[in-house]
Structure formats: structure tokens, C-alpha cells
Protein backbone atom coordinates (compact mmCIF):
# COMPACT_ATOMS: atom_id res chain seq x y z
CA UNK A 1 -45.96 116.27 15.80
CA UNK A 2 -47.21 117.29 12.33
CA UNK A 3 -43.52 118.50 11.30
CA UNK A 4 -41.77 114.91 12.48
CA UNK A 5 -44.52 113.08 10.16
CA UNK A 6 -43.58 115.69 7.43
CA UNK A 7 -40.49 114.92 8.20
CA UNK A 8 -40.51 111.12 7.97
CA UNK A 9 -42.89 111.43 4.66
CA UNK A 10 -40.16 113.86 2.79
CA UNK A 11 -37.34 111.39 4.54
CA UNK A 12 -39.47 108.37 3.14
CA UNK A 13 -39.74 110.19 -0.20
CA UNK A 14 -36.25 110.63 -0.65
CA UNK A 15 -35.54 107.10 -0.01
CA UNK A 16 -37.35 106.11 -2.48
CA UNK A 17 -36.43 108.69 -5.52
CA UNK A 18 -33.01 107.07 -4.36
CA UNK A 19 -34.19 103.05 -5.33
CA UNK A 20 -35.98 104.35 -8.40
CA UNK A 21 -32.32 106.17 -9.23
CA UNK A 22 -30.41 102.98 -8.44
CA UNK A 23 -32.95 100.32 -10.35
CA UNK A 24 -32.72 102.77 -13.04
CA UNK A 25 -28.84 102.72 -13.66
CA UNK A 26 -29.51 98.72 -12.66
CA UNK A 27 -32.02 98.56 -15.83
CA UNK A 28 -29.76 101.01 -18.15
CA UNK A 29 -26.69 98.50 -17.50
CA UNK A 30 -28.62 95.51 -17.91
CA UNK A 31 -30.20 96.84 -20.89
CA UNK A 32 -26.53 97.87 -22.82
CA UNK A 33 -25.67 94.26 -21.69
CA UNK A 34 -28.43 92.68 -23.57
CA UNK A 35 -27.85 95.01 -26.56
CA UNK A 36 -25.15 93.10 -28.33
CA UNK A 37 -27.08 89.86 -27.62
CA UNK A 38 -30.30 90.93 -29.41
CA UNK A 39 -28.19 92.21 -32.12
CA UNK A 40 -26.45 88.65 -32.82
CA UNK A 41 -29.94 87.74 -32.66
CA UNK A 42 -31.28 89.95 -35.22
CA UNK A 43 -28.15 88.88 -37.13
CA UNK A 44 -29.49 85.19 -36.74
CA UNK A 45 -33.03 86.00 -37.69
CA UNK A 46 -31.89 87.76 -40.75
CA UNK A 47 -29.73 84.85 -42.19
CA UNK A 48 -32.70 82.79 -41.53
CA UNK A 49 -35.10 85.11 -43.51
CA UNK A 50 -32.81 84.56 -46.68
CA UNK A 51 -34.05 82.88 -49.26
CA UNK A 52 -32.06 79.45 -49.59
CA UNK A 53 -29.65 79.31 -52.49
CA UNK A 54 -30.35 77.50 -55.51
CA UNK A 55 -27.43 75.03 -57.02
CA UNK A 56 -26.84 74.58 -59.95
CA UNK A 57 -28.43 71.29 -61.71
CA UNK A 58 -26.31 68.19 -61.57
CA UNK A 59 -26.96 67.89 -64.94
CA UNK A 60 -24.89 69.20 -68.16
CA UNK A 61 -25.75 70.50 -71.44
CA UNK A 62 -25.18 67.84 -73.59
CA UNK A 63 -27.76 65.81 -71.54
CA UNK A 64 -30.05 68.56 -72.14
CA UNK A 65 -29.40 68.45 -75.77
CA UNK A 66 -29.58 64.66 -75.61
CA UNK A 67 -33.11 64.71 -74.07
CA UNK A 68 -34.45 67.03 -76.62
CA UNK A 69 -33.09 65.01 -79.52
CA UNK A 70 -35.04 61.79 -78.01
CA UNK A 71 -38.25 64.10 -77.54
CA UNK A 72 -38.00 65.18 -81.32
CA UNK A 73 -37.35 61.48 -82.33
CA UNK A 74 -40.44 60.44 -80.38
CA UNK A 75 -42.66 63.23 -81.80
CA UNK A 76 -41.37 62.54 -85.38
CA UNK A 77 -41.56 58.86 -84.67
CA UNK A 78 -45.27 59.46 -83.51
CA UNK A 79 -46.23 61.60 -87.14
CA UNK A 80 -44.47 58.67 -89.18
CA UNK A 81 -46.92 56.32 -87.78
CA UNK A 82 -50.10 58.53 -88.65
């Protein structure tokens, strides 16, 4: 009686090394499956994680130049006065 309950316990044990071995290979499939996924991911995340990119001002130059002419005419305006 003792060897059939060995029997069914080695029997039993088998069994189950076999599920282990077959959700295993289930999670080593799934898990090569999701690879390229979390990659396009990580891809996403990085583009996010750039800093944005500046553009250039709308403005030129010669309106630069222009502005600093009118600051110098107010300041020299201003002394004039005093």
C-alpha cells in the first residue's frame, strides 16, 4: 500500500514538473512577444524625455538694431532733459 501512494506522489510529482515546464515555455514566448512592444515603448518614452526644440525668433536683425536705436534715443533723450 505504501509503494502505490509512493507511486501516485512521484506520478503526481511528475505531473506537475511537467505544467511548471509548459507555463514556463508559455511565459518565455509571451515574454519575447512583449519584448518588441516595451522597446517601441522605451522608444516613446525617450522622445518624450527630449527637451523641446527651440525656434528661432520671428524676429530679424534689423528690428533688433531698430529697438536698440529707440532705447539709446530714449536714454539720451532722458540726459538732455536733466
Amino acid at each position: 500500500m505504501e509503494h502505490n501512494e509512493q507511486g501516485q506522489r512521484n506520478s503526481a510529482a511528475e505531473d506537475f514538473q511537467k505544467s511548471l515546464d509548459q507555463l514556463q515555455h508559455l511565459l518565455e514566448e509571451n515574454q519575447t512577444q512583449e519584448q518588441p512592444e516595451k522597446e517601441k515603448e522605451l522608444e516613446v518614452d525617450n522622445t518624450e524625455l527630449k527637451p523641446p526644440v527651440e525656434k528661432a525668433p520671428k524676429f530679424n536683425l534689423a528690428e533688433w538694431e531698430d529697438a536698440v536705436a529707440d532705447i539709446e534715443q530714449y536714454f539720451e533723450s532722458k540726459n538732455q532733459e536733466d
